[in-house]
N, C-alpha and C. Protein backbone atom coordinates (compact mmCIF):
# COMPACT_ATOMS: atom_id res chain seq x y z
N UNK A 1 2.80 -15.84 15.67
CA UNK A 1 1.63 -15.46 14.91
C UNK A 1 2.07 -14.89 13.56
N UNK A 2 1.43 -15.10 12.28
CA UNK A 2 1.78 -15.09 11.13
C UNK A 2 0.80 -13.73 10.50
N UNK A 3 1.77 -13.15 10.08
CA UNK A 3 0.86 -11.77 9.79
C UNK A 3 0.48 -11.77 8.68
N UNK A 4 -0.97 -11.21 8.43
CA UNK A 4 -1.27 -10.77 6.57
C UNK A 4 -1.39 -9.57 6.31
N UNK A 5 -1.12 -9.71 4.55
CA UNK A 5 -1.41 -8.18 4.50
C UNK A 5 -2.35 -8.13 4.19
N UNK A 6 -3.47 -6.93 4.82
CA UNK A 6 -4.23 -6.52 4.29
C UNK A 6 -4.41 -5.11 4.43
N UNK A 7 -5.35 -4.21 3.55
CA UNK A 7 -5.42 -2.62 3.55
C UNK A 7 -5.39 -2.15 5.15
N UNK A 8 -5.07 -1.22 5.25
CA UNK A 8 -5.02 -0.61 6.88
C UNK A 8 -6.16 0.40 6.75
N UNK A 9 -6.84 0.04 8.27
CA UNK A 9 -8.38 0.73 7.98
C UNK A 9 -7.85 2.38 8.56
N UNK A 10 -6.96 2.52 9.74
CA UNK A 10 -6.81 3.73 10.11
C UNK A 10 -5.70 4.44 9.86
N UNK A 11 -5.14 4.11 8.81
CA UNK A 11 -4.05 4.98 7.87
C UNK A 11 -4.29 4.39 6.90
N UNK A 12 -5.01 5.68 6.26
CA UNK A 12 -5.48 4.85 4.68
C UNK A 12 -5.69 6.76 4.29
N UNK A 13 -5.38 6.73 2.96
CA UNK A 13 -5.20 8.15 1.95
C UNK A 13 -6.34 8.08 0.96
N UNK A 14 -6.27 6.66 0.27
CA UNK A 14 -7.11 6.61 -0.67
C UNK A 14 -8.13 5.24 -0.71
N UNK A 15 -7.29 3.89 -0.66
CA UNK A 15 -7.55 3.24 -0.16
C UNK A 15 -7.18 2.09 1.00
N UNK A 16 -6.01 3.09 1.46
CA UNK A 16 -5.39 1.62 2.57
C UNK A 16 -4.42 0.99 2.08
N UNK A 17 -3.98 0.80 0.75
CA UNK A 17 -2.91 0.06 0.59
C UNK A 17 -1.42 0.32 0.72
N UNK A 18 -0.91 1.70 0.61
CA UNK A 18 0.05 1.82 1.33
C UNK A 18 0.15 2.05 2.87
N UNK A 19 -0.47 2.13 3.53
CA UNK A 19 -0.85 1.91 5.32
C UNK A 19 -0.70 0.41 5.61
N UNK A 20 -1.73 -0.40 4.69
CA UNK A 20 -1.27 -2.04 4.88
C UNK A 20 -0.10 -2.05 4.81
N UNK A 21 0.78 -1.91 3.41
CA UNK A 21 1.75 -2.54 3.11
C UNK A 21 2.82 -1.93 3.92
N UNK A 22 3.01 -1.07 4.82
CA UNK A 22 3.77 -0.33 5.84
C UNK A 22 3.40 -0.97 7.08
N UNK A 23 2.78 -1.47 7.68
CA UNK A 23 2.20 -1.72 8.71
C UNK A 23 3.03 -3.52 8.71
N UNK A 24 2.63 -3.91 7.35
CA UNK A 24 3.11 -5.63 7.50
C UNK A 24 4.90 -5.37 7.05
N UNK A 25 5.77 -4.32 6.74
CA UNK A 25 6.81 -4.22 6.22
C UNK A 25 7.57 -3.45 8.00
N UNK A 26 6.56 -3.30 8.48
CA UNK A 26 6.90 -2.23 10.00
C UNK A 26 7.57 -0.54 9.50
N UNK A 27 7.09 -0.28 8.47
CA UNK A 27 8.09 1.10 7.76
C UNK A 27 6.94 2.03 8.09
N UNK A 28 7.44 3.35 8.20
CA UNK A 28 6.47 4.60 7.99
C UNK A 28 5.50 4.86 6.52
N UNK A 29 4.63 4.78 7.09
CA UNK A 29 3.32 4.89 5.76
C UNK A 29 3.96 6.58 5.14
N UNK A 30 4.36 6.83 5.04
CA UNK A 30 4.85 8.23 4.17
C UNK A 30 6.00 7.63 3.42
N UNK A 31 6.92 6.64 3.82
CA UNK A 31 7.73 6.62 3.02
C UNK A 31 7.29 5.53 2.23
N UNK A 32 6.62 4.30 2.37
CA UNK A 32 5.90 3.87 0.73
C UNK A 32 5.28 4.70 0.22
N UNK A 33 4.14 6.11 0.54
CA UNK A 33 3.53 6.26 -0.37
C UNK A 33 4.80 6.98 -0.98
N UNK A 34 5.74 7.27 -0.69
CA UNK A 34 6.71 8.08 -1.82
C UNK A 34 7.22 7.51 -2.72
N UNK A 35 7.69 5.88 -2.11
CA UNK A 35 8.33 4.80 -3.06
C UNK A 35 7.28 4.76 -4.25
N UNK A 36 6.05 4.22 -3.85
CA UNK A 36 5.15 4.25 -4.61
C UNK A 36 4.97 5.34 -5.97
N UNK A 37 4.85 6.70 -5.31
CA UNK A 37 4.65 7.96 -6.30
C UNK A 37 5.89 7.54 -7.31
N UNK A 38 7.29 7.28 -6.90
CA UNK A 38 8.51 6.88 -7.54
C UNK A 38 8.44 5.63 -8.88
N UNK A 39 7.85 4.62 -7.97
CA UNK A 39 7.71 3.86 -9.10
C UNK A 39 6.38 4.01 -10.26
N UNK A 40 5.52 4.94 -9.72
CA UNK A 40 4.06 5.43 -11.11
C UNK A 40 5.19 6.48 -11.59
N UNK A 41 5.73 6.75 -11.90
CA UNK A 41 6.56 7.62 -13.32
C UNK A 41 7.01 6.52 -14.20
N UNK A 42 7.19 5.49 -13.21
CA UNK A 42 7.49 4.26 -14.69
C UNK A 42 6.39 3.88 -15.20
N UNK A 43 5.19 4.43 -14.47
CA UNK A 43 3.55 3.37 -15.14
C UNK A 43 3.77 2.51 -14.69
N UNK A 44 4.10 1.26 -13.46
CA UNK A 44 3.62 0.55 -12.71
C UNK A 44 3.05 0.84 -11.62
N UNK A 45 3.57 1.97 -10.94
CA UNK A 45 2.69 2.19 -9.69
C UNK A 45 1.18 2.09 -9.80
N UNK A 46 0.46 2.94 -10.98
CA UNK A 46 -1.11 3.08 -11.04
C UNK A 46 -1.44 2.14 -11.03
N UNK A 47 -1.26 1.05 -11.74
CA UNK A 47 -1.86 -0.19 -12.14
C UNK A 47 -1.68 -1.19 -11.01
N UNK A 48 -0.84 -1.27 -10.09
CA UNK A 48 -0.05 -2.28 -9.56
C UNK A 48 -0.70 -1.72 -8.16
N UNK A 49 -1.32 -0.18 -7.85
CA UNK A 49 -2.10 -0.10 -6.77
C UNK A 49 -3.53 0.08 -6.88
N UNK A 50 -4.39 -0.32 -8.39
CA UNK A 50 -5.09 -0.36 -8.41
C UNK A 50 -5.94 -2.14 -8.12
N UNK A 51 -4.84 -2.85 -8.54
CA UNK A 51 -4.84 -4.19 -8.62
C UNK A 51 -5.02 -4.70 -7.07
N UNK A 52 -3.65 -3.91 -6.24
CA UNK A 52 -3.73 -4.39 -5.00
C UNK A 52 -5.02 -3.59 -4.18
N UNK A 53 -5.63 -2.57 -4.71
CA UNK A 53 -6.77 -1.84 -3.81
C UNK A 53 -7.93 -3.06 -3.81
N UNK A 54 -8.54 -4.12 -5.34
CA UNK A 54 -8.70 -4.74 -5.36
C UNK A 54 -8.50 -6.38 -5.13
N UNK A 55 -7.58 -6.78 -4.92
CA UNK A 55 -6.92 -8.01 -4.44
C UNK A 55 -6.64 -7.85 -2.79
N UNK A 56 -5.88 -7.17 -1.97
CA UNK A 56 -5.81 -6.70 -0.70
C UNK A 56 -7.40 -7.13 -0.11
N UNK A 57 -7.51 -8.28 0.83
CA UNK A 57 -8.30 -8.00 2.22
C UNK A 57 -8.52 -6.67 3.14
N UNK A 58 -9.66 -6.53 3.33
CA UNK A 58 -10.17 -5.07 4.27
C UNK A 58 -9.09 -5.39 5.85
């Protein structure tokens, strides 16, 4: 069976997208959202999880 990503409805902070993207990667949802916080000091994170809050399936 072929998995997708989409937002995770019951680990979700803001909108689910780091819970999805932990869930289809099998990693702890705390440690993307940190990767995440890591990469918005460069100014891609905001944009790049606003995009996927929008693009990401429920």
């Amino acid at each position: 069976m072929q998995k997708k990503l989409v937002k995770s409805r019951t680990d979700r902070k803001i909108c689910g997208v780091c819970g999805g993207i932990a869930e289809y990667i099998n990693l702890d949802p705390t440690v993307v959202r940190i990767l995440w916080i890591i990469f918005s000091f460069w100014g891609v994170g905001i944009l790049a999880y606003i995009a996927c809050a929008f693009v990401m399936p429920d």
